[in-house]
C-alpha atoms as a PDB file:
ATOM      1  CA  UNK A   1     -17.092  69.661  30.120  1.00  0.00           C
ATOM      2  CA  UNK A   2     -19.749  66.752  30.016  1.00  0.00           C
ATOM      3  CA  UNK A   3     -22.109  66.918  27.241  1.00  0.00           C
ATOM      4  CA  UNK A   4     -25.277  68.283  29.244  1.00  0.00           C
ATOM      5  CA  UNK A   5     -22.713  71.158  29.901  1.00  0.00           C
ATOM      6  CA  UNK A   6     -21.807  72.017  26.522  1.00  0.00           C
ATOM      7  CA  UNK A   7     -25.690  71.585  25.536  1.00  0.00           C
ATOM      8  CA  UNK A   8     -26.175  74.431  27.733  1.00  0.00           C
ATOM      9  CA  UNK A   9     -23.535  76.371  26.687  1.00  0.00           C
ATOM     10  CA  UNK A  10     -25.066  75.872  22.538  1.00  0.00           C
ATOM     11  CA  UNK A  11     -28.455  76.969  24.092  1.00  0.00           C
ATOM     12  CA  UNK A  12     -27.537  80.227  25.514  1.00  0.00           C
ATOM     13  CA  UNK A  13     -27.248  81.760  22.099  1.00  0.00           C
ATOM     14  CA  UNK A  14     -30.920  80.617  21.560  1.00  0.00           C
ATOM     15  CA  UNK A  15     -34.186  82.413  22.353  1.00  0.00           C
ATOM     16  CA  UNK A  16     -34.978  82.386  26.135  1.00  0.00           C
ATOM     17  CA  UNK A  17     -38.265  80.619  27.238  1.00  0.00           C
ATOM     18  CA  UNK A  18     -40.040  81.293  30.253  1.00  0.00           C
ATOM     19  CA  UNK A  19     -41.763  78.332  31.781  1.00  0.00           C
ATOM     20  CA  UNK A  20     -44.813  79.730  33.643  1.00  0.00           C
ATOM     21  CA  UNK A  21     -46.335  76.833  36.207  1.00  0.00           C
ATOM     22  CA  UNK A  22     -49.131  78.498  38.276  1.00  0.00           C
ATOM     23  CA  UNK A  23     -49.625  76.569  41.562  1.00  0.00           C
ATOM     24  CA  UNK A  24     -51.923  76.255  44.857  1.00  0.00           C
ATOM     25  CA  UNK A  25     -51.445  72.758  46.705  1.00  0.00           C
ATOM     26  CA  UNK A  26     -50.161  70.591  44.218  1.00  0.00           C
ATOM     27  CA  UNK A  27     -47.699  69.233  46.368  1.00  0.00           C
ATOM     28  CA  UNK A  28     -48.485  65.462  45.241  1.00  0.00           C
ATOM     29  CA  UNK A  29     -47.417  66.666  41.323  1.00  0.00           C
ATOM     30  CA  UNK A  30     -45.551  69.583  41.499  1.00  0.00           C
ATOM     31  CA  UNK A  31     -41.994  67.326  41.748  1.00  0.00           C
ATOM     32  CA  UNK A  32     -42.647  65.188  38.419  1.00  0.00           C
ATOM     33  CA  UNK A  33     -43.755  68.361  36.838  1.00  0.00           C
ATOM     34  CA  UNK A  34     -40.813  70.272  37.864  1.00  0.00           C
ATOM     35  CA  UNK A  35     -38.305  67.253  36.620  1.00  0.00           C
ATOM     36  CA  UNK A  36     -39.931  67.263  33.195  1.00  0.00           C
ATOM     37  CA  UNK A  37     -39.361  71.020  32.560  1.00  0.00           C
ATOM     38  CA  UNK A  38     -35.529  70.655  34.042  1.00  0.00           C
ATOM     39  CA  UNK A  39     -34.915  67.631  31.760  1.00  0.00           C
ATOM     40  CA  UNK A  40     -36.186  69.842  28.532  1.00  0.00           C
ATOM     41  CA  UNK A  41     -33.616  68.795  26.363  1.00  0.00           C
ATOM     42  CA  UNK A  42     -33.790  72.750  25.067  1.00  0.00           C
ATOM     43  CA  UNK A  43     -31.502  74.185  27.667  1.00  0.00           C
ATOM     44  CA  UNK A  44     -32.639  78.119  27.646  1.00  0.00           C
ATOM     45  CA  UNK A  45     -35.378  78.030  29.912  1.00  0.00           C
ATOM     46  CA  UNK A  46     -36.650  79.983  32.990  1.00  0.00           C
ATOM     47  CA  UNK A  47     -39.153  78.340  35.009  1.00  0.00           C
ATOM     48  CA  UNK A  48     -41.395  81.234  36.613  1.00  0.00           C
ATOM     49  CA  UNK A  49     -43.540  79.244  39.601  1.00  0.00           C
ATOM     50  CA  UNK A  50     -46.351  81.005  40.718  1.00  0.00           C
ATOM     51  CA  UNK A  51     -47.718  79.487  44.282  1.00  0.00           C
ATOM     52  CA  UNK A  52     -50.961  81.388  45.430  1.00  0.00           C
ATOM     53  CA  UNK A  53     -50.335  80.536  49.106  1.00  0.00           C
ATOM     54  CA  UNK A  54     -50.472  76.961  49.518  1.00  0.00           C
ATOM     55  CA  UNK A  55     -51.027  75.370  52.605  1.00  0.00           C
ATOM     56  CA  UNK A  56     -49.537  72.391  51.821  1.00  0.00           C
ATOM     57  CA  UNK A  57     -45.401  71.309  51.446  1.00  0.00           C
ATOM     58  CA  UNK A  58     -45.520  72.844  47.663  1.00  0.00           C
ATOM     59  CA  UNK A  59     -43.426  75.894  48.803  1.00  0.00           C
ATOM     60  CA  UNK A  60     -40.807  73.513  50.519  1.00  0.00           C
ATOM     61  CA  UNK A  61     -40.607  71.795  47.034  1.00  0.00           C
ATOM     62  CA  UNK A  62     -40.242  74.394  45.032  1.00  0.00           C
ATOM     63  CA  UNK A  63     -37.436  75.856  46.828  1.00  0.00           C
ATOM     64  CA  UNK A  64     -35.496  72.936  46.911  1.00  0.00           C
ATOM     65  CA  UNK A  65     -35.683  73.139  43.116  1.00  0.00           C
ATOM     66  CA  UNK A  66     -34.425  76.741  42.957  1.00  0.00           C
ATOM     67  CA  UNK A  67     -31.836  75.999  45.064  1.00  0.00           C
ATOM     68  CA  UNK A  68     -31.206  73.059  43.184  1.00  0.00           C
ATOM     69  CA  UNK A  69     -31.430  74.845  39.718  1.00  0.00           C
ATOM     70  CA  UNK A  70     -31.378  78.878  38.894  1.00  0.00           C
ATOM     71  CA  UNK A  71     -33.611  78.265  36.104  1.00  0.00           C
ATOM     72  CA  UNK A  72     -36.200  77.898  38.777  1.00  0.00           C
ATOM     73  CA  UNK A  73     -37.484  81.296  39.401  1.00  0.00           C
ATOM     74  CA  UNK A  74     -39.844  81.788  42.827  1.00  0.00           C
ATOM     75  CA  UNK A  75     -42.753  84.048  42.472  1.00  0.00           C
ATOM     76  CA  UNK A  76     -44.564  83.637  46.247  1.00  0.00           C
ATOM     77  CA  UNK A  77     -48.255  85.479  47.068  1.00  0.00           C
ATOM     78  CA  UNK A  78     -48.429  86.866  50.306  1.00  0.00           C
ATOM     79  CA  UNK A  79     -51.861  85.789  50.953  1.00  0.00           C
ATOM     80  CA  UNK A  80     -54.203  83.449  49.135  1.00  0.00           C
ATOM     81  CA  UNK A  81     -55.061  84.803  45.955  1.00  0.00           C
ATOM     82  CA  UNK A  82     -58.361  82.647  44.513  1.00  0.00           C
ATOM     83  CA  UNK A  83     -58.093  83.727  40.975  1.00  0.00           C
ATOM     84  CA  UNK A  84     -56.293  81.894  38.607  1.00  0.00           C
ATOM     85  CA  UNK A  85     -56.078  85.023  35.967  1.00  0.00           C
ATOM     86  CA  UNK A  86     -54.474  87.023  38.593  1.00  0.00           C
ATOM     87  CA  UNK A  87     -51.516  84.198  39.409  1.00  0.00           C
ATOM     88  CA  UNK A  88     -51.120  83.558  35.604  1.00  0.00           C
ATOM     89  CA  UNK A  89     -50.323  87.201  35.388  1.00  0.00           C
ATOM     90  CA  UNK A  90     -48.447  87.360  38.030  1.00  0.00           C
ATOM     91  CA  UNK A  91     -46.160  84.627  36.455  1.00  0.00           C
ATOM     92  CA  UNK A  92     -46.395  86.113  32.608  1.00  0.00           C
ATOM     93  CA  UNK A  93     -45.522  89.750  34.371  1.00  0.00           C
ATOM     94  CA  UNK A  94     -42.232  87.569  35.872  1.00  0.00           C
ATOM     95  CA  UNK A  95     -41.090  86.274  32.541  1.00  0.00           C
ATOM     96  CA  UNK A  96     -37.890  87.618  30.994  1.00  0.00           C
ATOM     97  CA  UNK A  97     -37.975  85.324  27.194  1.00  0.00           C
ATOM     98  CA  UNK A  98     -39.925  87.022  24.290  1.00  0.00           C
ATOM     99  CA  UNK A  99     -41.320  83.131  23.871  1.00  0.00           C
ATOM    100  CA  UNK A 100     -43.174  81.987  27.024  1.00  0.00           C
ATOM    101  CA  UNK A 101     -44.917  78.820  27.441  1.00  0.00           C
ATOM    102  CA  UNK A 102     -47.670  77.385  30.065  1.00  0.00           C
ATOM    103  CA  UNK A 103     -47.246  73.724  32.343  1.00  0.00           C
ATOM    104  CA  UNK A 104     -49.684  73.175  34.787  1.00  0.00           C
ATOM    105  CA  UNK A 105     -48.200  71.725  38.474  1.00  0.00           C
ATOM    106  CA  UNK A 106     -49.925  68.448  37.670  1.00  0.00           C
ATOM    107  CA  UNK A 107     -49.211  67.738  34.194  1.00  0.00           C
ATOM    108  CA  UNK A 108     -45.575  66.537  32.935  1.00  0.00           C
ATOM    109  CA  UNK A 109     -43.751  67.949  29.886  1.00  0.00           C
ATOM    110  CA  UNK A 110     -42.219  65.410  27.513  1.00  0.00           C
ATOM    111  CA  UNK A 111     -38.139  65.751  27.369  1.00  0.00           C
ATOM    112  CA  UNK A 112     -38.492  67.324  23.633  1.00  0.00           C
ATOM    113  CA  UNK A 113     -41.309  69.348  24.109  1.00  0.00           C
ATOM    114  CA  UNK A 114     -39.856  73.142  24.775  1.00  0.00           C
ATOM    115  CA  UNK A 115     -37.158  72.631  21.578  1.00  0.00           C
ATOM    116  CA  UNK A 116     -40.035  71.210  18.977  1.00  0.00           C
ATOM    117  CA  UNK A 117     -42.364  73.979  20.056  1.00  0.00           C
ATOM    118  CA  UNK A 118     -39.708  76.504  20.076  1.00  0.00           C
ATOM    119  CA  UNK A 119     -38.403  75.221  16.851  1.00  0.00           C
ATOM    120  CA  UNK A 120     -41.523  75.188  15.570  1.00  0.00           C
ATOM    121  CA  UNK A 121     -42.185  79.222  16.153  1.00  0.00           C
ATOM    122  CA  UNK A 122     -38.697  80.051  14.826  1.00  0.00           C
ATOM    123  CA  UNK A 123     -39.544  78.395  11.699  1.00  0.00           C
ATOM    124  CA  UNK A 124     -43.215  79.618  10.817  1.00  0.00           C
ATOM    125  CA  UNK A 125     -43.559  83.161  11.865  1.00  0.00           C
ATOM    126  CA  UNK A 126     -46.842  83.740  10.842  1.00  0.00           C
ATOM    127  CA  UNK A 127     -47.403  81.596  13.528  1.00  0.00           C
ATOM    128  CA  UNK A 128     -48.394  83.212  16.654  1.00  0.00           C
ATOM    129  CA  UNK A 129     -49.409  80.337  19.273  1.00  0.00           C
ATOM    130  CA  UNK A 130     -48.118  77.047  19.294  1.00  0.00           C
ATOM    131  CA  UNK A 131     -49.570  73.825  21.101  1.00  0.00           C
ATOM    132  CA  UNK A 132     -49.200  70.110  21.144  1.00  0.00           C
ATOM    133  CA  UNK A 133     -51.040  66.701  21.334  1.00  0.00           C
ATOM    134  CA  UNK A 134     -51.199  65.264  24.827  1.00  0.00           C
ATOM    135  CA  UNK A 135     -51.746  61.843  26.751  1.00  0.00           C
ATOM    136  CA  UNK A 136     -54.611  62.566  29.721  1.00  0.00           C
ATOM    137  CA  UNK A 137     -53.895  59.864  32.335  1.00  0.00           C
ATOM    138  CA  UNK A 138     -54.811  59.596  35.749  1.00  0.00           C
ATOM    139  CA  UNK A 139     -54.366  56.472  38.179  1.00  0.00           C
ATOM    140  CA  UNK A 140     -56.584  54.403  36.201  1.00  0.00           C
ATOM    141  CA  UNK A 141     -55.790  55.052  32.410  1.00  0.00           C
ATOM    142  CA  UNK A 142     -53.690  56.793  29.790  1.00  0.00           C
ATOM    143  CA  UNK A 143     -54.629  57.776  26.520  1.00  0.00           C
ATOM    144  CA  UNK A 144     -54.076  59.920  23.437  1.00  0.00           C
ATOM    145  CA  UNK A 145     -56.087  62.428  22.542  1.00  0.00           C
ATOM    146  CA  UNK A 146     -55.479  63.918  18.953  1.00  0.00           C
ATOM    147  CA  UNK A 147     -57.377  67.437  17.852  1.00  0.00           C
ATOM    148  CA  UNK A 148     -56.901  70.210  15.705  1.00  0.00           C
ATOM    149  CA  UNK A 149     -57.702  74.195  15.755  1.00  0.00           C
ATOM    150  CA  UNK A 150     -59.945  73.807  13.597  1.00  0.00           C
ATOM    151  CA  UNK A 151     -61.783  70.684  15.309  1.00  0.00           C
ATOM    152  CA  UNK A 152     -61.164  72.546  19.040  1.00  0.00           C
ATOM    153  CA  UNK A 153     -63.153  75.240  17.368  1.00  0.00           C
ATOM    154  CA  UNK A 154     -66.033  73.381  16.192  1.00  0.00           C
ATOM    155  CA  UNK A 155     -66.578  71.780  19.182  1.00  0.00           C
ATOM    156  CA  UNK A 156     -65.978  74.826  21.339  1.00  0.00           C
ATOM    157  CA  UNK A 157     -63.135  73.748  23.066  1.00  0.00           C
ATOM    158  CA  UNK A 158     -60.101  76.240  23.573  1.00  0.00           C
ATOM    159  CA  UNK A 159     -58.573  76.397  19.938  1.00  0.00           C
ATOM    160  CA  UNK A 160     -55.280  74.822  21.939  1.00  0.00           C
ATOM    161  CA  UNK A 161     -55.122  73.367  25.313  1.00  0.00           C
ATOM    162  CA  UNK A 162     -54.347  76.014  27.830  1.00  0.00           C
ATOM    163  CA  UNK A 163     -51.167  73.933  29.574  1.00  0.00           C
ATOM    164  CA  UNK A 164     -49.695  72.698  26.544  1.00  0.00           C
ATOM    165  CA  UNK A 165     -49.072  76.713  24.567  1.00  0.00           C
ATOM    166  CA  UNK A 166     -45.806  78.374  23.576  1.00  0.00           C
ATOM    167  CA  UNK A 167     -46.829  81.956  22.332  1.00  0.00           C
ATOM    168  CA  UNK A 168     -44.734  84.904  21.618  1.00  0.00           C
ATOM    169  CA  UNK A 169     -44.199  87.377  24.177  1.00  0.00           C
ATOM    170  CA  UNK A 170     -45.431  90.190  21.491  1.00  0.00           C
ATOM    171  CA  UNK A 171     -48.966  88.546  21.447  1.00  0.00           C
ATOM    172  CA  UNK A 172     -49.706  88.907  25.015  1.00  0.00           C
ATOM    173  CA  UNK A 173     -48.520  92.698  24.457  1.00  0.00           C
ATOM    174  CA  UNK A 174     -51.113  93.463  21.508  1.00  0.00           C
ATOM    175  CA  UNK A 175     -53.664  91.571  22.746  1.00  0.00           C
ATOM    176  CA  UNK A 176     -53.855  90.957  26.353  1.00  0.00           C
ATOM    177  CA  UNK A 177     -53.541  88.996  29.740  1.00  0.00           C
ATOM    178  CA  UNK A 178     -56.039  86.497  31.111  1.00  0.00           C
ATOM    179  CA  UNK A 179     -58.699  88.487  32.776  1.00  0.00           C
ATOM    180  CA  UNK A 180     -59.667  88.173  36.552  1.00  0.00           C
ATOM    181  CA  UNK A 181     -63.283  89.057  35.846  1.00  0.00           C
ATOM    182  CA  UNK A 182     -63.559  86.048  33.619  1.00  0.00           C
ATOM    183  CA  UNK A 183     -62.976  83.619  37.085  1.00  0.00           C
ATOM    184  CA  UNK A 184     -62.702  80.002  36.201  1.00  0.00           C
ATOM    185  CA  UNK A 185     -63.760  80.066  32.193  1.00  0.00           C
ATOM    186  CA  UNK A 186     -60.577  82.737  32.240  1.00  0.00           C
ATOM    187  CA  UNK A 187     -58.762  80.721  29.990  1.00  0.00           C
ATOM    188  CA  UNK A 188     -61.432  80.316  27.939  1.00  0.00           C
ATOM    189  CA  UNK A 189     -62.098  83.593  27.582  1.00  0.00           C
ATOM    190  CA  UNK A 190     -58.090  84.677  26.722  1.00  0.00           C
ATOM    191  CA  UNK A 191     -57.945  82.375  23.903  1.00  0.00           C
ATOM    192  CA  UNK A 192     -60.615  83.012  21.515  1.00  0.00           C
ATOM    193  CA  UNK A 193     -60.341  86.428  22.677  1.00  0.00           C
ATOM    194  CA  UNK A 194     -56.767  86.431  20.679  1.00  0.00           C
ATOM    195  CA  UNK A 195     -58.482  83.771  18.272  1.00  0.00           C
ATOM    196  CA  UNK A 196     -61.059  86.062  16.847  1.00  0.00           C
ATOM    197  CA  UNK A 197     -58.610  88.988  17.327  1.00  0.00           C
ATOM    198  CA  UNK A 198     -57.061  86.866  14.172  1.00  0.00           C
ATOM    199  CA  UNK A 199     -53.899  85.438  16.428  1.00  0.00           C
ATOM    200  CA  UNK A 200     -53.274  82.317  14.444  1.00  0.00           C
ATOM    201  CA  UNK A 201     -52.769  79.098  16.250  1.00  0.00           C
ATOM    202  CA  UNK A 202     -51.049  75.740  15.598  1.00  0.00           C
ATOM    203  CA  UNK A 203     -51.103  72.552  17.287  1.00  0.00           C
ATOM    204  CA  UNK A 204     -48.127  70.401  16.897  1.00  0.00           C
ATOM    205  CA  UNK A 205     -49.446  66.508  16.132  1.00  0.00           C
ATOM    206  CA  UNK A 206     -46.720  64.881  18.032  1.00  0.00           C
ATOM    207  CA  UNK A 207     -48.159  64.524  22.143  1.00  0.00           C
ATOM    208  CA  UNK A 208     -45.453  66.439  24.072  1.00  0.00           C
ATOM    209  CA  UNK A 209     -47.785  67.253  26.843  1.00  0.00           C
ATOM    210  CA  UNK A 210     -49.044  64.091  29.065  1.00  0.00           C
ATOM    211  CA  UNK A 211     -51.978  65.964  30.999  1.00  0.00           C
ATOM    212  CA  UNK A 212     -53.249  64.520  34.808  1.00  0.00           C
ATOM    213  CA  UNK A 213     -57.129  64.345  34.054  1.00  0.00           C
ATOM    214  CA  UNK A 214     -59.263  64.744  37.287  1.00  0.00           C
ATOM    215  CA  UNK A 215     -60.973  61.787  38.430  1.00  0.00           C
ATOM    216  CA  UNK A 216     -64.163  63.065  40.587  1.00  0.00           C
ATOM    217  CA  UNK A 217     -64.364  66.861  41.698  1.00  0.00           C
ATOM    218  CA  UNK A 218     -61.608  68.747  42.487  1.00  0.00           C
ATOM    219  CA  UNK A 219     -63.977  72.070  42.531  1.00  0.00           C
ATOM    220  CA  UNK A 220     -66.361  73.821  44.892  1.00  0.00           C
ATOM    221  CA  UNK A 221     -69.966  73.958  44.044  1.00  0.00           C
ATOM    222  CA  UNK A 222     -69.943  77.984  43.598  1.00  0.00           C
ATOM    223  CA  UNK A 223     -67.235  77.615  41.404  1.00  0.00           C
ATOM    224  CA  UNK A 224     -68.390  75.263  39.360  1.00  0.00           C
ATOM    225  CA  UNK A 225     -71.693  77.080  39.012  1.00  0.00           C
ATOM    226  CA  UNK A 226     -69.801  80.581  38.076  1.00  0.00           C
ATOM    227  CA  UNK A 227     -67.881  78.677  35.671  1.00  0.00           C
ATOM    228  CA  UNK A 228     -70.596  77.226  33.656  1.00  0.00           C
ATOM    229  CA  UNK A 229     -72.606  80.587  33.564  1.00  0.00           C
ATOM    230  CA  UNK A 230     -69.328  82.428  32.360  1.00  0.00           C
ATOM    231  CA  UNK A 231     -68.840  79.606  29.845  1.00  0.00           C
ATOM    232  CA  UNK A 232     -72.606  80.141  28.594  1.00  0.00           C
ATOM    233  CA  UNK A 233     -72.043  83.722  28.031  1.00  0.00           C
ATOM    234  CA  UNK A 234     -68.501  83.268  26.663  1.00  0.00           C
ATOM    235  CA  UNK A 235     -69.685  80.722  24.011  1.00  0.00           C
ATOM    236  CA  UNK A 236     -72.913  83.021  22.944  1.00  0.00           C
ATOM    237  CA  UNK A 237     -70.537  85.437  22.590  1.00  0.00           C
ATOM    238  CA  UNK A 238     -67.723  84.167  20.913  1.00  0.00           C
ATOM    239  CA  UNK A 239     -70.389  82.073  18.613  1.00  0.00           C
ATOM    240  CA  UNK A 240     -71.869  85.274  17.260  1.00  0.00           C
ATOM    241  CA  UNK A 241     -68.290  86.188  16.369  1.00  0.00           C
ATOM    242  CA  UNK A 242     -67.883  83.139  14.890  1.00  0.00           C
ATOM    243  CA  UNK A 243     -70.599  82.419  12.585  1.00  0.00           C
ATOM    244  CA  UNK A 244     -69.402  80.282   9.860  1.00  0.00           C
ATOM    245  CA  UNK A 245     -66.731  78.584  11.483  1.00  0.00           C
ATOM    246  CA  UNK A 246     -68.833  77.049  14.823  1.00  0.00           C
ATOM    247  CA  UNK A 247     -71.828  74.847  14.293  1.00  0.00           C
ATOM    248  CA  UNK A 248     -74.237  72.859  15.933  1.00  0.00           C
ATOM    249  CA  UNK A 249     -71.772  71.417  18.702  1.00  0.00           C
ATOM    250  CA  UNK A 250     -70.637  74.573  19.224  1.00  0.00           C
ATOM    251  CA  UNK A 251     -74.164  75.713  20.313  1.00  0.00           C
ATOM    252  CA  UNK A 252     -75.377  72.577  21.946  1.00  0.00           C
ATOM    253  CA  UNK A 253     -72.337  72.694  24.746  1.00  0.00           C
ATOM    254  CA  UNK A 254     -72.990  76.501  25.103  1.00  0.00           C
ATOM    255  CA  UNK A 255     -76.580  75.620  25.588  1.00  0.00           C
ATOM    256  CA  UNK A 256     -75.742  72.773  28.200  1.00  0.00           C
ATOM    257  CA  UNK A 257     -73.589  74.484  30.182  1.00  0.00           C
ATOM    258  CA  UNK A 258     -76.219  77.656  30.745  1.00  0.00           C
ATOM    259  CA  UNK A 259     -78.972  75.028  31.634  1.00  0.00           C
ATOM    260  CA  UNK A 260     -76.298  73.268  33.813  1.00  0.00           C
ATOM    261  CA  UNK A 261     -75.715  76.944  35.306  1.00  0.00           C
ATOM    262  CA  UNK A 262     -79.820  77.194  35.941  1.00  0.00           C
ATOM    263  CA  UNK A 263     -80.675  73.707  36.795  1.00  0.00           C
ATOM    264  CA  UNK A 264     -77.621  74.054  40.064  1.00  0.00           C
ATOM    265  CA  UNK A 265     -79.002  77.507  40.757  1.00  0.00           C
ATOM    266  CA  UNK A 266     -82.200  76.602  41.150  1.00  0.00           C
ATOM    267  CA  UNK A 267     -82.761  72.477  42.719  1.00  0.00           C
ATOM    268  CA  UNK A 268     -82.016  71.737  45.629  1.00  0.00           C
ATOM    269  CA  UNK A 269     -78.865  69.964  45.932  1.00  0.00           C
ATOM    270  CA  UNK A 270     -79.822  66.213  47.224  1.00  0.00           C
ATOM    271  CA  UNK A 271     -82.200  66.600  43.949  1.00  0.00           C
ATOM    272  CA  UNK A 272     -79.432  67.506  41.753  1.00  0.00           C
ATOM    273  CA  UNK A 273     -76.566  65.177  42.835  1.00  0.00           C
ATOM    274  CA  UNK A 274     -79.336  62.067  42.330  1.00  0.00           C
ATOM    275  CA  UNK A 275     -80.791  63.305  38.871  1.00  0.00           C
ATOM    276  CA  UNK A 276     -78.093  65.369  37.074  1.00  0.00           C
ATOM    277  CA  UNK A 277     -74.545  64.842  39.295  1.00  0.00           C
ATOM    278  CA  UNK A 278     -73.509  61.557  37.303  1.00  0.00           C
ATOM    279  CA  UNK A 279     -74.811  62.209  33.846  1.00  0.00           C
ATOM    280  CA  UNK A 280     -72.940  65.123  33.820  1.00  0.00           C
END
């Protein structure tokens, strides 16, 4: 037995983790992300990929990896489905651990990442949700980005970043899935709806979590628009809830992104992309 072997074998007796990765075309990523979550160095894992119909080679990939790994666990949509909530759920409603975790297609897990946050749970259980520091990179740069809860908060940011959480499974029972409703601020949404619930958060300082940051516009016009005026409502919302702990950033991006939502709605476009698209 090599050592990766008997690794595996020590893990067993550990907490399961399900790995949810929620895909639609991410063939370009979905490999390197895949490799980071099967070279976890904790062993107990279930990766649960959702793929929402993609048209490109993602479904070739992934079942190379589940053929290549049972850890891999397919969950396939038989037609397109176009909102995220639903495919998160899909892949939460999939997961057999009582710890479950998030990794977008196009971000890549650090080797350590799974056991620290895992660890980290185990140890501090008045700890509900735990997340981690991350690199954003792209082609052109890399660099750390450091925050808090309590800074993600004031700036009205999620209190963790949505692809780098571990949460117990228990949570999600009390307080809820993502909702479909909610469209692309869904994640949004989800987390300060178990924030002000009083589900306590954590993020771990170490960057586990090296996140692919979008270099020009990888959404549609409509969506972007929808997204905004759900963010607008969500942070009015939210902001009432959270007197006292929000301030003026909080309300200046909530502002922003409901004149953002009216300014779209209402210019023509050729007008919008040459005063608005690049200061944005």
């Amino acid at each position: 037995m090599n050592a990766v072997e008997s690794k595996k074998n020590c893990d067993q007796d550990k907490p399961l983790v399900s790995i949810v990765v929620n895909n639609y075309n991410n063939e370009l990523y979905l490999s390197e992300c895949l490799e980071g979550l099967l070279s976890q160095t904790y062993h107990n894992i279930e990766i649960v990929v959702v793929d929402a119909f993609s048209s490109d080679g993602s479904r070739q990939i992934i079942d190379a990896y589940a053929k290549r790994d049972s850890r891999v666990k397919r969950v396939y949509c038989s037609a397109y489905e176009k909102y995220p909530a639903i495919t998160y759920n899909l892949g939460f409603l999939n997961c057999q651990g009582d710890y479950m975790a998030i990794n977008d297609p196009d971000d890549v897990s650090m080797p350590k990442r799974i056991e620290a946050q895992i660890n980290y749970l185990l140890n501090n259980p008045e700890v509900d949700v735990v997340g981690c520091n991350c690199y954003e990179f792209n082609a052109d740069y890399n660099e750390l980005v450091e925050t808090t809860v309590e800074k993600n908060v004031v700036s009205a940011a999620s209190p963790a970043r949505n692809p780098s959480l571990m949460f117990r499974k228990e949570v999600m029972a009390k307080h809820g899935f993502w909702r479909w409703q909610c469209e692309y601020a869904a994640d949004f949404e989800w987390l300060y709806r178990w924030y002000t619930a009083g589900v306590r958060f954590y993020i771990l300082p170490q960057a586990y979590l090296r996140f692919r940051k979008a270099y020009g516009t990888n959404i549609s016009t409509t969506k972007t628009i929808n997204q905004s005026v759900k963010l607008a409502l969500f942070g009015t919302w939210f902001g009432l809830r959270l007197l006292g702990k929000v301030g003026f950033k909080w309300w200046w991006i909530t502002a922003k992104n409901g004149v953002y939502a009216c300014v779209r709605l209402l210019l023509p476009e050729s007008l919008f992309n040459k005063y608005f698209q690049k200061k944005r």
